[in-house]
Protein backbone atom coordinates (compact mmCIF):
# COMPACT_ATOMS: atom_id res chain seq x y z
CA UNK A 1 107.98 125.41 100.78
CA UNK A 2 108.75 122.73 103.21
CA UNK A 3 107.85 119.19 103.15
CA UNK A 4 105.77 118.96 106.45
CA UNK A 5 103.67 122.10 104.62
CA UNK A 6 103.56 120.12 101.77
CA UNK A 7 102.38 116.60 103.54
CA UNK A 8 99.55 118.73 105.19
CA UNK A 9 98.39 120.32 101.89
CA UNK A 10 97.82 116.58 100.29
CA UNK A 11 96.09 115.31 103.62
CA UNK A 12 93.40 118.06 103.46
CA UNK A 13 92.57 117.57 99.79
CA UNK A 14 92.37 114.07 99.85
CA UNK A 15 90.04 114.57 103.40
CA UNK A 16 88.17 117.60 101.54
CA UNK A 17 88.59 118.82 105.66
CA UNK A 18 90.72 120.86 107.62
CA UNK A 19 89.00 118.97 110.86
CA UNK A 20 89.62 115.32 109.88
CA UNK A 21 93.27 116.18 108.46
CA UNK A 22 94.13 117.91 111.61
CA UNK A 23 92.84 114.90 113.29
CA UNK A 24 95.24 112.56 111.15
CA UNK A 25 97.88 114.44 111.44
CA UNK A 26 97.66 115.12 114.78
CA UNK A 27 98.05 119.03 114.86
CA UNK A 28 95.67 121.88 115.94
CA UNK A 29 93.52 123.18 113.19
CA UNK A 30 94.92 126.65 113.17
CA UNK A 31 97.73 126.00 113.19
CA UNK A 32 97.31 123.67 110.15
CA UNK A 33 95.68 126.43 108.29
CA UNK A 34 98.28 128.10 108.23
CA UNK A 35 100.58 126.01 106.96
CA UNK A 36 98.48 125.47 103.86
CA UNK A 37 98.23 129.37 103.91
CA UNK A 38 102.06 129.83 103.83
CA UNK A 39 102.31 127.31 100.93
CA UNK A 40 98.75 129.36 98.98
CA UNK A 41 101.12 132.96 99.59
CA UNK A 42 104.36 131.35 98.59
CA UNK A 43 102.57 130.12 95.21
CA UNK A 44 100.53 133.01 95.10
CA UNK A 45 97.53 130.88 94.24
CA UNK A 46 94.58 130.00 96.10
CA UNK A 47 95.00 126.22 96.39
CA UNK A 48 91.40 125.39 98.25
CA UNK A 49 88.19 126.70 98.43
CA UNK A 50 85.85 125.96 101.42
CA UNK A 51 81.81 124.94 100.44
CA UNK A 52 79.33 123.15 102.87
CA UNK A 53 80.91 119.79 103.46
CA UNK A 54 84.77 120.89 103.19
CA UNK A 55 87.38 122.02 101.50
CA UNK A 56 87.43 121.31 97.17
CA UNK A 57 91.12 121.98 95.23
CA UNK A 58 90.94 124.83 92.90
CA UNK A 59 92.93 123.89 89.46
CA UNK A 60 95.94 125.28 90.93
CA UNK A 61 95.52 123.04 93.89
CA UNK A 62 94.87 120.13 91.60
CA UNK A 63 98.45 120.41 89.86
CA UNK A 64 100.10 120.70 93.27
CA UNK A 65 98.16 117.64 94.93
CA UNK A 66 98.98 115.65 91.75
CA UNK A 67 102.64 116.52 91.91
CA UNK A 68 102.69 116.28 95.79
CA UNK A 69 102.04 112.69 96.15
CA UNK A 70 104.85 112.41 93.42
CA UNK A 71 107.36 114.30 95.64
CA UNK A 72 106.49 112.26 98.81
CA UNK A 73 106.67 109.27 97.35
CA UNK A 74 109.89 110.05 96.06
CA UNK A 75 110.87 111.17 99.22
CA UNK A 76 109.87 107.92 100.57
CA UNK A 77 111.66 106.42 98.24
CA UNK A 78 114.96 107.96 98.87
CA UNK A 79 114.65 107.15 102.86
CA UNK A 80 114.30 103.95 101.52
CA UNK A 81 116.99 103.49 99.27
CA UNK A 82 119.68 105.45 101.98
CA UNK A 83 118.71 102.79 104.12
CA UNK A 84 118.70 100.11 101.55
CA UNK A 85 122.51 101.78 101.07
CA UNK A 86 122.81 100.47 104.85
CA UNK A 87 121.47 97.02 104.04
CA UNK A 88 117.92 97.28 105.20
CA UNK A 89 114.60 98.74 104.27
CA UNK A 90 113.40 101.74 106.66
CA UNK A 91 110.46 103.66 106.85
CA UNK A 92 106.96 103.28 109.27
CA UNK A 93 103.85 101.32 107.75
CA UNK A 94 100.45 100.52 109.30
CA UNK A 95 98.66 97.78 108.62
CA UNK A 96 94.92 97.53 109.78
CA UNK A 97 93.29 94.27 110.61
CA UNK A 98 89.58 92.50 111.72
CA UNK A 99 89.15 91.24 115.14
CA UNK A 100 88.48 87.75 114.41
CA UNK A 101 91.93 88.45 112.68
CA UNK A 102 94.42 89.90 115.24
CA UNK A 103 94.89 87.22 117.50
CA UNK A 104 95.93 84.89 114.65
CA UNK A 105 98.05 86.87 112.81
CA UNK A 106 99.28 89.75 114.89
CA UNK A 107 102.02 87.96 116.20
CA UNK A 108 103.40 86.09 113.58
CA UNK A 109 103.24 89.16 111.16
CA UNK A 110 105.43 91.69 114.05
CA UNK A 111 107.27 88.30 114.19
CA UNK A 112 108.44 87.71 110.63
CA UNK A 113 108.74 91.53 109.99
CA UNK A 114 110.53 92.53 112.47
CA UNK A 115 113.11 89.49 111.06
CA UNK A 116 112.79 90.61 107.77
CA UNK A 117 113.24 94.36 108.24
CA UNK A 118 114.55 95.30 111.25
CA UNK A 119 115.07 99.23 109.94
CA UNK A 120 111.65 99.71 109.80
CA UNK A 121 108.80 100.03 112.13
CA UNK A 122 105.29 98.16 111.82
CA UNK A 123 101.74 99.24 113.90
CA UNK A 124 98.71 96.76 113.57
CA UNK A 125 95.81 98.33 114.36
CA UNK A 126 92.69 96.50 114.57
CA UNK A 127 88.91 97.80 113.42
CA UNK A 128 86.24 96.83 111.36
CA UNK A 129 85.62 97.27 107.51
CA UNK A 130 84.54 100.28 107.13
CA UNK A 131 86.87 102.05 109.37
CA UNK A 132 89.64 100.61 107.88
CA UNK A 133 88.59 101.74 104.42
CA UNK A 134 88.70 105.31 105.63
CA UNK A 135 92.04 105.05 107.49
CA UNK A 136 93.22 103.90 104.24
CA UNK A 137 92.09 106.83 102.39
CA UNK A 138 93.35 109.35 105.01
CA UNK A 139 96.61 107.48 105.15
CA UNK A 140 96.46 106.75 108.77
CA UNK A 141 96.88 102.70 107.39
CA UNK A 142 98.90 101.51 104.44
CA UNK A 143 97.52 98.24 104.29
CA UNK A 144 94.23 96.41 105.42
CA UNK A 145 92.47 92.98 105.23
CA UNK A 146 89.00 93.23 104.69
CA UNK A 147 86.15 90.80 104.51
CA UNK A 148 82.90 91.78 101.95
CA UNK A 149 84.33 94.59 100.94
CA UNK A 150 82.54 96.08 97.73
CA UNK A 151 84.50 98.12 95.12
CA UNK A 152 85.80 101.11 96.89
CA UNK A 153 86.66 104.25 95.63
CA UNK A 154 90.56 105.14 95.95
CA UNK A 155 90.88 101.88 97.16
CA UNK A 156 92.41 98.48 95.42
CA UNK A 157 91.45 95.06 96.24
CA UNK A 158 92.98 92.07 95.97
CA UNK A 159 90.62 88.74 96.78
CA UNK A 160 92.59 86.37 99.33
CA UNK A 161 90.64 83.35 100.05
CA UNK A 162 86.70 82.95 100.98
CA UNK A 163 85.13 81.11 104.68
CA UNK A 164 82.37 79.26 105.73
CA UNK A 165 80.45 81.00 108.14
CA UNK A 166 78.61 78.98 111.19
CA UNK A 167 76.09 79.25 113.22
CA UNK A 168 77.51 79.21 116.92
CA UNK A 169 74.65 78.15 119.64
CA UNK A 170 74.90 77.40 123.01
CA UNK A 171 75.50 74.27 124.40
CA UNK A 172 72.47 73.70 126.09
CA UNK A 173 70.29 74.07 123.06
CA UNK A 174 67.93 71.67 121.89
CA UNK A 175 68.35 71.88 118.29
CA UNK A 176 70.18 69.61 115.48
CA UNK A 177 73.59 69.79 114.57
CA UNK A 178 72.83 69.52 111.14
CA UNK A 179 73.54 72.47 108.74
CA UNK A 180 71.33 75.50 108.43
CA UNK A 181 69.76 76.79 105.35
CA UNK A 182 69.93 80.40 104.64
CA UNK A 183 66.17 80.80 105.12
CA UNK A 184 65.64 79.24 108.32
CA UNK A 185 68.08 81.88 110.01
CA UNK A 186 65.54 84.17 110.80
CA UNK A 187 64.00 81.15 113.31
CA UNK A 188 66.86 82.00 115.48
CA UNK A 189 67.01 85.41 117.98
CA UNK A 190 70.87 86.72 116.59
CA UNK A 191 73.35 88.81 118.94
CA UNK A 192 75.52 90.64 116.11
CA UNK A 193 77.67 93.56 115.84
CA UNK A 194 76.00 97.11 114.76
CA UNK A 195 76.17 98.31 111.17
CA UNK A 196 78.10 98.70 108.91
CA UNK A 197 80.12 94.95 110.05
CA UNK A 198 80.91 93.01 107.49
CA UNK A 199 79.10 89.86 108.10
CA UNK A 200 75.78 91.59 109.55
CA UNK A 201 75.42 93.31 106.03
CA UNK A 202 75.84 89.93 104.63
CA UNK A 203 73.43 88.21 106.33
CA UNK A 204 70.89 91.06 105.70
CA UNK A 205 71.74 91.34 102.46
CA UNK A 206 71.60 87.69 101.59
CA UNK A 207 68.09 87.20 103.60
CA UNK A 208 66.79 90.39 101.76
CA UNK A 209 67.13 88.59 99.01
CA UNK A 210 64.59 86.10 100.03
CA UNK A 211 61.60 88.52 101.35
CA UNK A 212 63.21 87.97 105.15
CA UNK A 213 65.07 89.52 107.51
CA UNK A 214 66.76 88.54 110.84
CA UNK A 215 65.59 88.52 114.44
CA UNK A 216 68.28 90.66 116.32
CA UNK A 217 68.30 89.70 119.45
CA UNK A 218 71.43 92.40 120.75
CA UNK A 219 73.66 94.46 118.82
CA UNK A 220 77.03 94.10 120.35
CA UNK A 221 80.59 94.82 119.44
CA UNK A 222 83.35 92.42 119.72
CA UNK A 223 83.08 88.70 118.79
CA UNK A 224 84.57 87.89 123.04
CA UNK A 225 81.41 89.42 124.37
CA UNK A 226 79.24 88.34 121.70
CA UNK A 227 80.28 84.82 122.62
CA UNK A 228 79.85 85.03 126.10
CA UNK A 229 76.23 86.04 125.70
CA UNK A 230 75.49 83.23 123.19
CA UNK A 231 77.58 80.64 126.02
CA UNK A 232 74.86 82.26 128.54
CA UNK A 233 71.66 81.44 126.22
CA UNK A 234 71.07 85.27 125.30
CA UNK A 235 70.73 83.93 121.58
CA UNK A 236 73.05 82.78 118.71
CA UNK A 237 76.09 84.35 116.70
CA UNK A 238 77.21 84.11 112.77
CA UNK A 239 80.89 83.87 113.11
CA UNK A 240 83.47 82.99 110.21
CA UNK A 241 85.65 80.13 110.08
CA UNK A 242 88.59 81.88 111.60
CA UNK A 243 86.51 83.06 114.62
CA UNK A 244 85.00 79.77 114.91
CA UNK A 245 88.30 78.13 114.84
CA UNK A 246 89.68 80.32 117.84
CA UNK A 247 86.74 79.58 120.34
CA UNK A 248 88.13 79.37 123.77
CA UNK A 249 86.11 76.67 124.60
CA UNK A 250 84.39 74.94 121.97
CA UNK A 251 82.43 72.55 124.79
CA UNK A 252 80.60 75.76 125.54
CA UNK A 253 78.89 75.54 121.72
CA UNK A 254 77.38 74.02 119.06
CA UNK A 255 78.39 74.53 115.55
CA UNK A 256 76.18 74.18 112.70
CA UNK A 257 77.43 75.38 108.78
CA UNK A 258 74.81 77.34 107.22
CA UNK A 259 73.65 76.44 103.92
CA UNK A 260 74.41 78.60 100.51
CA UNK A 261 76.77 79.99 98.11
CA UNK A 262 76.14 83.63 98.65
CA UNK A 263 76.92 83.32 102.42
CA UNK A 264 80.39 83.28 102.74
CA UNK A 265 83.02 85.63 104.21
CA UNK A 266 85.14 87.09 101.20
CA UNK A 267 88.43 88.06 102.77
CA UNK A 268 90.45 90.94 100.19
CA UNK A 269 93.62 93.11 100.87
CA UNK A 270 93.44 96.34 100.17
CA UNK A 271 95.83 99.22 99.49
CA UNK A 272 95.42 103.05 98.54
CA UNK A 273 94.71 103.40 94.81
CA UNK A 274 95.94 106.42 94.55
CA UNK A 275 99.70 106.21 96.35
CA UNK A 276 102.48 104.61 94.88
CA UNK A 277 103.43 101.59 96.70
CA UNK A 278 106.89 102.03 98.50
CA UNK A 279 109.10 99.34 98.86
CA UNK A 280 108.70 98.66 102.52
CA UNK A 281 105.14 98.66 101.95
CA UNK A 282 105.38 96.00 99.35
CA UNK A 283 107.14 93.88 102.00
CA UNK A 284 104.55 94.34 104.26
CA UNK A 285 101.77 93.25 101.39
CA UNK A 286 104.19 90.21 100.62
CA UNK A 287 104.79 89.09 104.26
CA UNK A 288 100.70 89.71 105.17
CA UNK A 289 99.73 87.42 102.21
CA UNK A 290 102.30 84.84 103.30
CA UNK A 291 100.87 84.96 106.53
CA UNK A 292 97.24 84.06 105.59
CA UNK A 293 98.57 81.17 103.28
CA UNK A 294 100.39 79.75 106.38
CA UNK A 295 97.61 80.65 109.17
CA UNK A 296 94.08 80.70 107.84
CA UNK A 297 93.60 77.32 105.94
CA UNK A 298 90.49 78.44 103.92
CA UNK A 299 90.17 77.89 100.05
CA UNK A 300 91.73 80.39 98.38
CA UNK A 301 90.83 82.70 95.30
């Protein structure tokens, strides 16, 4: 048994698929297959059984996934204390973050990192909620911000700090810059991202609440283009503080707070429940919440 067999065995049965693990891993599936195959004949035990959705662990292949993560973190661990023996921290971590996010804090987090631990190597990716939660799972990220997340499985989350949300309108329209109440939103034609974003289940959510739903104007993806279609009178947008704050132009808007408890953007870090947190990872969780204490000026939880 190698460790590269033994890394692949974990990522399928925490995927439950050969397909999505190859994907992660970035190997053919054959050729994958095998590997697992060479570990099932060394053990001489059948590690994983295929049904309709995937791959399940047989008991034998519980014991070795349980024991696995042990002996990759561990070997983790050692990387990181040889190059703690050096005077730095090593290793690669990912951390995934929002759009309205990345321009704010991309730079100052590669900044400060790169400072801080020099030895290792940092990727920001960016992506929405519910891609994030997966790459967590699959291990593609070690660490994510995520706003309205609900309890995940395999997932831990730590509450940062909560936002306003606005309602952004073009310039040109007629209406009062006073605040908006919850119920009213459904007066205006909205331009939003598809499910599942954060915010759009939000505002559903809260309005289903009341017997109403929204008038969706268009379903668009990224808060730049939804903002240049509200700046053109296609409709209006539901942005978060931090967006809000980061308009290009603001003279191209109008602003108006909406109205109620329940409608606010819940920003939480999160982390895979079921890997031990390695010590360059910490720094990474340390440095990220440091970062949105010293960029985002929002109340915090």
């Amino acid at each position: 048994m190698d460790l590269k067999q033994l890394e692949y065995f974990v990522r399928v049965a925490e995927l439950g698929s050969f397909t999505r693990a190859a994907s992660v891993l970035d190997i053919v599936q054959p050729a994958l297959s095998r590997q697992v195959r060479m570990l099932e004949l060394e053990f001489k035990q059948t590690l994983l059984v295929r049904n309709g959705r995937g791959v399940v662990t047989t008991d034998a292949g519980k014991l070795l996934l349980e024991y696995g993560r042990g002996i990759l973190y561990q070997v983790e661990r050692l990387r990181e204390e040889l190059g703690r023996a050096r005077g730095a921290l090593v290793g690669h971590v990912a951390l995934g973050l929002p759009p309205s996010l990345l321009k704010i804090l991309a730079v100052p987090i590669f900044r400060e990192f790169k400072e801080k631990f020099p030895a290792a190597t940092l990727a920001i990716r960016e992506g929405m909620s519910s891609g994030m939660h997966e790459s967590l799972v699959s291990g593609r990220l070690d660490v994510a911000l995520l706003y309205n997340a609900s309890p995940l499985p395999d997932v831990d989350l730590t509450p940062l700090l909560e936002e306003e949300l606005f309602l952004v309108a073009p310039q040109g329209d007629g209406g009062p810059a006073t605040p908006v109440a919850i119920g009213e939103l459904p007066n205006y034609p909205l331009i939003v991202p598809s499910r599942p974003n954060a915010i759009r289940m939000l505002i559903e959510g809260e309005l289903a609440n009341l017997g109403l739903r929204p008038t969706i104007a268009f379903e668009v993806d990224g808060v730049n283009a939804i903002l240049d279609l509200v700046a053109e009178g296609f409709g209006y947008a539901i942005l978060s503080q931090t967006a809000v704050a980061n308009l290009a132009s603001e003279r191209q808007y109008r602003l108006r707070s909406i109205l109620g408890d329940g409608l606010k953007a819940k920003l939480s870090l999160a982390v895979n429940s079921h890997r031990q947190i390695t010590a360059t990872q910490q720094g990474l969780i340390d440095l990220v919440r440091q970062m949105v204490a010293e960029h985002l000026d929002r109340a915090p939880l």
